[in-house]
Protein backbone atom coordinates (compact mmCIF):
# COMPACT_ATOMS: atom_id res chain seq x y z
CA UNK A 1 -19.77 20.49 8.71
CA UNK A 2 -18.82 19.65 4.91
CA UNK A 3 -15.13 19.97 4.60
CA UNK A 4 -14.33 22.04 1.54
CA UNK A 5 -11.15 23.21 -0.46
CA UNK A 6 -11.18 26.16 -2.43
CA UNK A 7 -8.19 26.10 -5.65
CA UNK A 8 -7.76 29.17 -7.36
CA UNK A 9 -5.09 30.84 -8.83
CA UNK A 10 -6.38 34.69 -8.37
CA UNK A 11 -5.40 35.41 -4.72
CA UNK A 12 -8.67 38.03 -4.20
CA UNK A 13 -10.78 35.04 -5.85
CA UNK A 14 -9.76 32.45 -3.48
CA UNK A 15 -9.66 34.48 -0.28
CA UNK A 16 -13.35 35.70 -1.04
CA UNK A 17 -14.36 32.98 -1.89
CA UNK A 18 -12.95 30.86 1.92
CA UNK A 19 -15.28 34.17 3.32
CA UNK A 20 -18.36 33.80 1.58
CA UNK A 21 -18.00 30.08 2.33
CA UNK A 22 -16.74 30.20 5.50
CA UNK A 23 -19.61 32.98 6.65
CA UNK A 24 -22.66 30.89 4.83
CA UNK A 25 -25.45 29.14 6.95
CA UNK A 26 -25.16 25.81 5.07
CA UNK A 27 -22.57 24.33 7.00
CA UNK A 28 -19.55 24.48 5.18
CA UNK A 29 -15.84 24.57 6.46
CA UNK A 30 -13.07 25.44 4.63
CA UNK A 31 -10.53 23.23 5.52
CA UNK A 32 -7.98 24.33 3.01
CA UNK A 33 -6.46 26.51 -0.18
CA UNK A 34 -3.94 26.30 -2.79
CA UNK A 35 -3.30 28.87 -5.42
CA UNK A 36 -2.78 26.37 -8.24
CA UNK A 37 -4.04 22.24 -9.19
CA UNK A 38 -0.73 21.01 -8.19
CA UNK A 39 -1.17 22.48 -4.32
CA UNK A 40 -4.95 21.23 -4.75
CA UNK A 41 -3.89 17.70 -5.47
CA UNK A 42 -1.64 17.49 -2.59
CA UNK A 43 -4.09 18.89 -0.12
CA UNK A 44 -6.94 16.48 -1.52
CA UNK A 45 -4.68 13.84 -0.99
CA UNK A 46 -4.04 14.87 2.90
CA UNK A 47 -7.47 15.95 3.33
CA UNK A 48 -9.66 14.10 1.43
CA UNK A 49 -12.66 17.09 1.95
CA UNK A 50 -16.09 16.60 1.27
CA UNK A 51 -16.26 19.56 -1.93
CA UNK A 52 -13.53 21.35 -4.11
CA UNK A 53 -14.37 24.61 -5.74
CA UNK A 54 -11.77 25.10 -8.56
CA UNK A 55 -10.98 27.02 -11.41
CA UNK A 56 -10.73 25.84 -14.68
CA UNK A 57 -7.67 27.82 -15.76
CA UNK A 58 -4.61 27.90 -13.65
CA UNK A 59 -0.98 26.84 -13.83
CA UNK A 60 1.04 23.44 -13.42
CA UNK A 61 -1.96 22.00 -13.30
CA UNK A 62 -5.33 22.61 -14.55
CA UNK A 63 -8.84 22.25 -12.85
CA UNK A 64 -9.65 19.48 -15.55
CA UNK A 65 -6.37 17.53 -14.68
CA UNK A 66 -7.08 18.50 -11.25
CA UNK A 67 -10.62 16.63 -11.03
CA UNK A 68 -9.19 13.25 -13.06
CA UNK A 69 -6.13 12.47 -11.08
CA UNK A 70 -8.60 12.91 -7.67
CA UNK A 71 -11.15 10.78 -9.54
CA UNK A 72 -8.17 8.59 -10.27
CA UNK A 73 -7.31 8.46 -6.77
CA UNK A 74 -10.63 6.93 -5.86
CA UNK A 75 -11.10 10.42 -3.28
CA UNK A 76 -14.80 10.68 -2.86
CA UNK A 77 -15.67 14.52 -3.17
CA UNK A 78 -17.72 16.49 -4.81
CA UNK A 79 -16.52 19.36 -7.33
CA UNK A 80 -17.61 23.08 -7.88
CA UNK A 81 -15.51 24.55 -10.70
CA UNK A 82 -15.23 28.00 -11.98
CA UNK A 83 -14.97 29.37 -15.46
CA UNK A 84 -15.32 32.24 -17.51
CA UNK A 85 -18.26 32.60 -20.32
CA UNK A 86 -14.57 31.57 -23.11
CA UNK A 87 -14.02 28.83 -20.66
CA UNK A 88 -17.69 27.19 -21.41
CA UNK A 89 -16.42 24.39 -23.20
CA UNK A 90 -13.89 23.05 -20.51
CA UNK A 91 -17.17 23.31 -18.36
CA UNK A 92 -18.78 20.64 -21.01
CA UNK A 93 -15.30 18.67 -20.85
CA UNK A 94 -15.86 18.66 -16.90
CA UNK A 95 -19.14 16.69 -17.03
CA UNK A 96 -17.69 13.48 -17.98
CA UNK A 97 -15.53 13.29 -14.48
CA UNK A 98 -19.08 13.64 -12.89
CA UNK A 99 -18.60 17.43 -12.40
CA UNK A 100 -22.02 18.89 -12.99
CA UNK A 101 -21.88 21.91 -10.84
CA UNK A 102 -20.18 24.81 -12.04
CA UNK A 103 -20.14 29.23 -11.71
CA UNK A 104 -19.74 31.33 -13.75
CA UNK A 105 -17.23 34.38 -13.24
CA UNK A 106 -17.79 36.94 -11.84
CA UNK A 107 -19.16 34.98 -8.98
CA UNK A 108 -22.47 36.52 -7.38
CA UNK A 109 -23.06 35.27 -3.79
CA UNK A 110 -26.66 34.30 -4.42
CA UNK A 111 -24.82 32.15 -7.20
CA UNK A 112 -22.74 30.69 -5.18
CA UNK A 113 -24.83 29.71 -2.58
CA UNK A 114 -27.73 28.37 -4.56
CA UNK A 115 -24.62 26.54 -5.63
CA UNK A 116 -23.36 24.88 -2.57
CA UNK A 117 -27.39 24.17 -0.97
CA UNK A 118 -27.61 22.20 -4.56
CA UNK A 119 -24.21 20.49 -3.44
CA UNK A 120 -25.30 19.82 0.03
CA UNK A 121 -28.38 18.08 -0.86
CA UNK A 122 -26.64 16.07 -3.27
CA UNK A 123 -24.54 14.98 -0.49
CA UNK A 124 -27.53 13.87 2.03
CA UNK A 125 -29.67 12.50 -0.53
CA UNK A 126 -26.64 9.81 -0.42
CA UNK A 127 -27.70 9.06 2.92
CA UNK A 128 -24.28 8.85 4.17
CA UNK A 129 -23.95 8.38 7.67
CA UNK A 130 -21.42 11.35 8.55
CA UNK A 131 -20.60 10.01 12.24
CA UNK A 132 -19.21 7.01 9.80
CA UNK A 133 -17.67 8.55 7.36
CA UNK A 134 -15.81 11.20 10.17
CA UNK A 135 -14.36 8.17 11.41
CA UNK A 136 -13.47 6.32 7.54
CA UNK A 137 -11.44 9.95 7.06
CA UNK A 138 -9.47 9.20 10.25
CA UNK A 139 -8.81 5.49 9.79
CA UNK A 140 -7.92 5.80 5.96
CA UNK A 141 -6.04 8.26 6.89
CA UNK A 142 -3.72 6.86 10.41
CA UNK A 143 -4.09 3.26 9.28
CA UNK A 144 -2.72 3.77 5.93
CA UNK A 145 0.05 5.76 6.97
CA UNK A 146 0.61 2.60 9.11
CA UNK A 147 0.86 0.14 7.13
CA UNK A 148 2.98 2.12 4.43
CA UNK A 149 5.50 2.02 7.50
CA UNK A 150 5.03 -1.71 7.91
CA UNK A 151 5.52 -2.09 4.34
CA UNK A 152 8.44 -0.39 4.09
CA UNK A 153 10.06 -2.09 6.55
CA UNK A 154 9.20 -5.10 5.15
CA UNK A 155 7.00 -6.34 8.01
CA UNK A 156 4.80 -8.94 5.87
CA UNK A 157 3.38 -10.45 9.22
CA UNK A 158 2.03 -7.12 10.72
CA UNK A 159 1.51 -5.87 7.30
CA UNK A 160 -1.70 -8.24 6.48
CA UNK A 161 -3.27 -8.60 9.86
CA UNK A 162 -3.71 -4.54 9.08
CA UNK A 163 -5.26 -5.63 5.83
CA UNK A 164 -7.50 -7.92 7.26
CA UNK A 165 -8.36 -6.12 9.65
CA UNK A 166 -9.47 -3.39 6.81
CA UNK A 167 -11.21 -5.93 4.65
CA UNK A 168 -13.24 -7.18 7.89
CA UNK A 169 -14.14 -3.16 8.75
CA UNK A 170 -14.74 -1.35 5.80
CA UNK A 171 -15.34 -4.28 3.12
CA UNK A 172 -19.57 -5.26 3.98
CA UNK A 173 -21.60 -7.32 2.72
CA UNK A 174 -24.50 -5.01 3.23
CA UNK A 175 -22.80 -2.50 1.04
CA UNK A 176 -22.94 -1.97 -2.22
CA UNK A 177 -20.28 -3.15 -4.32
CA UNK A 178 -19.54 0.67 -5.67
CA UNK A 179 -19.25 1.40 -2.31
CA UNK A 180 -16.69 -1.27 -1.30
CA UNK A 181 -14.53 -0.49 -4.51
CA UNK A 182 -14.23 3.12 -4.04
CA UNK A 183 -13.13 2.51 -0.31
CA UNK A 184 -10.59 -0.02 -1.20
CA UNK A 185 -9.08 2.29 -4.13
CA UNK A 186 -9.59 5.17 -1.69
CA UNK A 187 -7.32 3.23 1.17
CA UNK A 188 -4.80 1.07 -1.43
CA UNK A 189 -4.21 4.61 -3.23
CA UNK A 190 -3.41 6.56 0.03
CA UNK A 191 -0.64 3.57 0.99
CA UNK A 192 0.71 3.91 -2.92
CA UNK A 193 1.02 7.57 -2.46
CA UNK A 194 2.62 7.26 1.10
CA UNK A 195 5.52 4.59 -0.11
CA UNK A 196 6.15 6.68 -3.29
CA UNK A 197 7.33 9.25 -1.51
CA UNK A 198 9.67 7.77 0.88
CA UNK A 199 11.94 6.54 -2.26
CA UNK A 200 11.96 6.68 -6.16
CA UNK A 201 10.97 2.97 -6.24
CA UNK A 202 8.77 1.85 -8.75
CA UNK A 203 5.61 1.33 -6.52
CA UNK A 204 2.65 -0.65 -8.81
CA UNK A 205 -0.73 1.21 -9.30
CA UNK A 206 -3.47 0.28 -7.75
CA UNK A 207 -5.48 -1.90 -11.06
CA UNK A 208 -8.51 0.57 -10.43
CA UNK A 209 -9.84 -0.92 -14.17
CA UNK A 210 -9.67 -4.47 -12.42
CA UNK A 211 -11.51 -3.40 -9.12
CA UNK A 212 -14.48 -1.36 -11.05
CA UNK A 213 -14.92 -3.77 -14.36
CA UNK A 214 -13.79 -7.68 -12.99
CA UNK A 215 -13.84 -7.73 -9.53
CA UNK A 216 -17.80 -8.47 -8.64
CA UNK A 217 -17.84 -9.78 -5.04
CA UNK A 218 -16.96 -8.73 -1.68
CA UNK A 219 -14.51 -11.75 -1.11
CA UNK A 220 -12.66 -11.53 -4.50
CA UNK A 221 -12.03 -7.11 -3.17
CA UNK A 222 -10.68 -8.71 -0.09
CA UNK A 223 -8.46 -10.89 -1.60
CA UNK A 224 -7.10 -8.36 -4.19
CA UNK A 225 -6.63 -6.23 -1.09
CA UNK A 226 -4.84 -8.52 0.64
CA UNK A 227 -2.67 -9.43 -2.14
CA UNK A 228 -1.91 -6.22 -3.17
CA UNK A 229 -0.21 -5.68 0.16
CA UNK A 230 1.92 -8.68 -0.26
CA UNK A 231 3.34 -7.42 -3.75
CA UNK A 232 4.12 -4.27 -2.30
CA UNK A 233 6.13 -6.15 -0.03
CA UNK A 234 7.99 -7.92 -2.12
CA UNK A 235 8.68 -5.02 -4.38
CA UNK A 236 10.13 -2.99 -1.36
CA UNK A 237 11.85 -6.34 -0.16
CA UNK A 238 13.53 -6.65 -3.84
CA UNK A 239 14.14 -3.19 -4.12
CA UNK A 240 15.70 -2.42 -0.67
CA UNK A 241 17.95 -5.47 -0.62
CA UNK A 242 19.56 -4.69 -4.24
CA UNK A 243 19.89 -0.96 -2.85
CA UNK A 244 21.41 -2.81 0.01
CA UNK A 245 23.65 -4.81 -1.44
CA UNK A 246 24.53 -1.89 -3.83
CA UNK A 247 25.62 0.42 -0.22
CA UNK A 248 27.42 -2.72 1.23
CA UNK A 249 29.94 -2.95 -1.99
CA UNK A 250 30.76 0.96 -2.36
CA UNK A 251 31.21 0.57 1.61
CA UNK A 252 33.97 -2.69 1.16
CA UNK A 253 35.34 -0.38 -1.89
CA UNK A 254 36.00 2.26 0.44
CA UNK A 255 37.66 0.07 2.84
CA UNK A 256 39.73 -1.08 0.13
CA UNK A 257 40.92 2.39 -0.49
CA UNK A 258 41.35 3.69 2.68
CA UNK A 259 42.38 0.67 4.75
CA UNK A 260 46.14 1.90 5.54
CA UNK A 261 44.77 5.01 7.20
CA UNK A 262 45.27 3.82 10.91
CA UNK A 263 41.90 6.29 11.60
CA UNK A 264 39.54 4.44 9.30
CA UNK A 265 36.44 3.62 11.59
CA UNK A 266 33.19 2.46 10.60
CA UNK A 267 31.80 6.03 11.30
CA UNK A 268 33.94 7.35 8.33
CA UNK A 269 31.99 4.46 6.56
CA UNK A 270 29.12 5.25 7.55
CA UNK A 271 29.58 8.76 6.74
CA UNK A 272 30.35 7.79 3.04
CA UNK A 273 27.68 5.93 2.00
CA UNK A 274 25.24 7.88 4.14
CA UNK A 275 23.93 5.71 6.60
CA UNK A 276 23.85 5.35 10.44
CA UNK A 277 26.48 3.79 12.22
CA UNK A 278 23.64 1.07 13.92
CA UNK A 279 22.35 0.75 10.90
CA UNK A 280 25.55 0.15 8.70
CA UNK A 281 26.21 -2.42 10.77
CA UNK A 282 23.23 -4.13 10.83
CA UNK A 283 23.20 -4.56 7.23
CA UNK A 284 27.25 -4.92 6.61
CA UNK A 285 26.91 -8.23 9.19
CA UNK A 286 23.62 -9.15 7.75
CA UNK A 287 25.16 -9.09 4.20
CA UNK A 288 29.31 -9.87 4.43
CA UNK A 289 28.56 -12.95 7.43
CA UNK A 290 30.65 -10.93 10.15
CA UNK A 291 30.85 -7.22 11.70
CA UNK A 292 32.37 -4.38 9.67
CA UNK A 293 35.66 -4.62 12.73
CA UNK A 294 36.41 -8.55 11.96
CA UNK A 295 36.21 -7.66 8.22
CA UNK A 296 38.36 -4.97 8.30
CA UNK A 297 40.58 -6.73 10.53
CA UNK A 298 40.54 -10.04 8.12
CA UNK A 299 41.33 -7.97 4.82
CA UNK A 300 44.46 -5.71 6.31
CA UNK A 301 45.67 -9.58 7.15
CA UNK A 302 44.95 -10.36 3.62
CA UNK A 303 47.39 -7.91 2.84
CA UNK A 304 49.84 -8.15 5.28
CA UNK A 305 50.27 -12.03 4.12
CA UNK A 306 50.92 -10.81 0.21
CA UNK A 307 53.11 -8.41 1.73
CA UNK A 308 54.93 -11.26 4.12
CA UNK A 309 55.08 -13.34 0.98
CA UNK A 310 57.90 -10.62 -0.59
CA UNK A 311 61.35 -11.51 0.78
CA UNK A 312 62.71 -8.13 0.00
CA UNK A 313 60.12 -6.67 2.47
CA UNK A 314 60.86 -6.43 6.32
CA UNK A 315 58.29 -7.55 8.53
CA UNK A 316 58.67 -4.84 11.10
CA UNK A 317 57.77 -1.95 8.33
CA UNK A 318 54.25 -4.00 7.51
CA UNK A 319 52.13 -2.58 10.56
CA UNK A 320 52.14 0.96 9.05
CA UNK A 321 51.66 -0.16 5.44
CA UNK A 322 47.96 -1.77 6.61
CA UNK A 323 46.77 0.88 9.07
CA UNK A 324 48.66 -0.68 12.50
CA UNK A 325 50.61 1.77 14.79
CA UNK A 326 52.86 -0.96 16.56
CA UNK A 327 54.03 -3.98 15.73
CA UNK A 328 52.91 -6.04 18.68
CA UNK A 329 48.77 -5.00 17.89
CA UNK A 330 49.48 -6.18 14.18
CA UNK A 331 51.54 -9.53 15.31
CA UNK A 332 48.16 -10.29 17.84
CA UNK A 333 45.80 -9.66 15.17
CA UNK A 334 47.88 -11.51 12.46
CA UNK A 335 47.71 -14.63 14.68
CA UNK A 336 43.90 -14.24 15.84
CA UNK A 337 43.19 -14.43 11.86
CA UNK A 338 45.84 -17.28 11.23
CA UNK A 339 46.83 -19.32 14.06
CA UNK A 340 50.65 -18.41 13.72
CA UNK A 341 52.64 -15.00 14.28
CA UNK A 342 54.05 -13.21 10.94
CA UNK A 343 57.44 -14.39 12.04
CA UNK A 344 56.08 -17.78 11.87
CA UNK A 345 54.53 -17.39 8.69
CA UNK A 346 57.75 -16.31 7.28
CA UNK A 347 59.33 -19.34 8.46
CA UNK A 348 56.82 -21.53 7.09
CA UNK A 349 57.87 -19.84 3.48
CA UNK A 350 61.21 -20.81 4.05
CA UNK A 351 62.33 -16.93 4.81
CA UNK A 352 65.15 -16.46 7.44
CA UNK A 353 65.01 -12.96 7.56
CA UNK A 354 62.93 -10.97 9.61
């Protein structure tokens, strides 16, 4: 079957249309709809069909912008757009994005499916072998949702043995090189897409100019494959460890503030800067050297030695000033931090008082 996608904003349009379609002999499936070219980008990007029938008009995004940010994609698919006898010269515009098929409204099912045999041979006349390109749709599809994962995590390692093991599938030397380009924009593009949306990142563009007009080999695709992975990498790597580093300082600020509440726990924390409690402190110890506890612990003794230092202040009122609830917990902690008791400390100031 050749996967199709009907966009159109007029709801009796587009649901006629998915009939007359759907009901044809030719072998067409419609695998999706959207009322308007933002919807139709989105489902082109999950479902990469075969054929788009669009309209020309329609809001937030128009079949024209439509059919150049898919072409700028890399998708492979063919396109069927509609227009009105006023909307002739958008039809002309259409034919330099390698649009060449077009209907005229009011759509006449003869019309339409002259239309779509025209489309159909254009399609096998490619000789494309579908049992092949069933299973590119599936593999572009899982594998580059898979390695957006690696990349985001930061998994270099696992990250290009996925990209070889791309260039060594889909990259052929009995191919042609328009072939191999349009796959590798096709898969890098799907990846870019995927990482974009997990954060507001600045994720680099695939250089489809590069691939099409200075790339001319098989090897030199593979290697800009490969090495497009690793800047993606360190982009997330760079990104997510500034980000990092920005969580980890408004968490010790908060500690700062809040460290006489005897209740402060790394789940209030955690809560603040809107993280998990596993992985707050995963990336407090990675960051600050020790675990969120032993910091905590080290700056209320920070404190509590400023506060020791002040002869007018009684050593037995401390505890509650720094988030302790008896006396004997602070003194333990005090001397796990500095070898001696606060009593001792005292002395070692010269204080006599207690």
């Amino acid at each position: 079957m050749i996967t199709t996608l009907i966009v159109e904003d007029e709801s009796l349009i587009r649901r006629s249309l998915v009939k007359l379609v759907s009901d044809s002999s030719l072998e067409f499936s419609v695998i999706g709809e959207a009322s308007n070219g933002s919807e139709g980008l989105e489902l082109c990007k999950s479902l990469l069909p075969q054929v788009v029938i669009t309209d020309i008009k329609m809001p937030q995004l128009n079949g024209l912008d439509l059919i150049k940010n898919v072409r700028d994609l890399g998708i492979q698919c063919e396109f069927i757009i509609l227009s009105g006898y006023g909307d002739f010269v958008f039809a002309q515009e259409a034919i330099r994005y390698g649009v060449i098929e077009y209907l005229l409204k009011p759509i006449k099912t003869e019309q339409l499916y002259m239309t779509l045999q025209k489309v159909k041979n254009k399609l096998y006349e490619r000789q494309v072998d579908w049992g092949k390109y069933d299973q590119w749709l599936t593999y572009s599809s899982d594998e580059a949702t898979r390695l957006s994962n690696l990349i985001w995590s930061m998994n270099e390692n696992e990250a290009l043995q996925l990209i070889e093991n791309f260039n060594q599938q889909w990259i052929l030397d009995n191919e042609t090189m328009a072939e191999q380009r349009n796959r590798s924009i096709e898969f890098l593009s799907r990846i870019n897409v995927q990482l974009q949306s997990y954060s507001k990142i600045q994720i680099p563009e695939v250089d489809k100019q590069k691939i099409h007009t200075v790339i001319a080999s098989g090897k030199d695709l593979k290697m800009y494959n490969t090495n497009y992975i690793s800047t993606l990498v360190a982009v997330i790597r760079e990104n997510r460890n500034f980000s990092t580093h920005q969580t980890i300082k408004r968490a010790i600020k908060y500690i700062e503030n809040n460290y006489k509440d005897n209740e402060l726990s790394q789940q209030a924390v955690a809560e603040y800067v809107n993280l998990s409690v596993p992985y707050l402190s995963q990336i407090f110890k990675q960051t600050v050297g020790i675990s969120f506890s032993q910091y905590l612990i080290q700056y209320r003794m920070e404190v509590a030695k400023q506060l020791l230092a002040d002869p007018d202040r009684k050593a037995y009122d401390i505890p509650e000033l720094i988030g302790y609830t008896d006396y004997a917990h602070f003194t333990k902690s005090f001397k796990k931090v500095y070898g001696v008791t606060p009593r001792e400390y005292r002395k070692s100031l010269g204080f006599t008082n207690s």
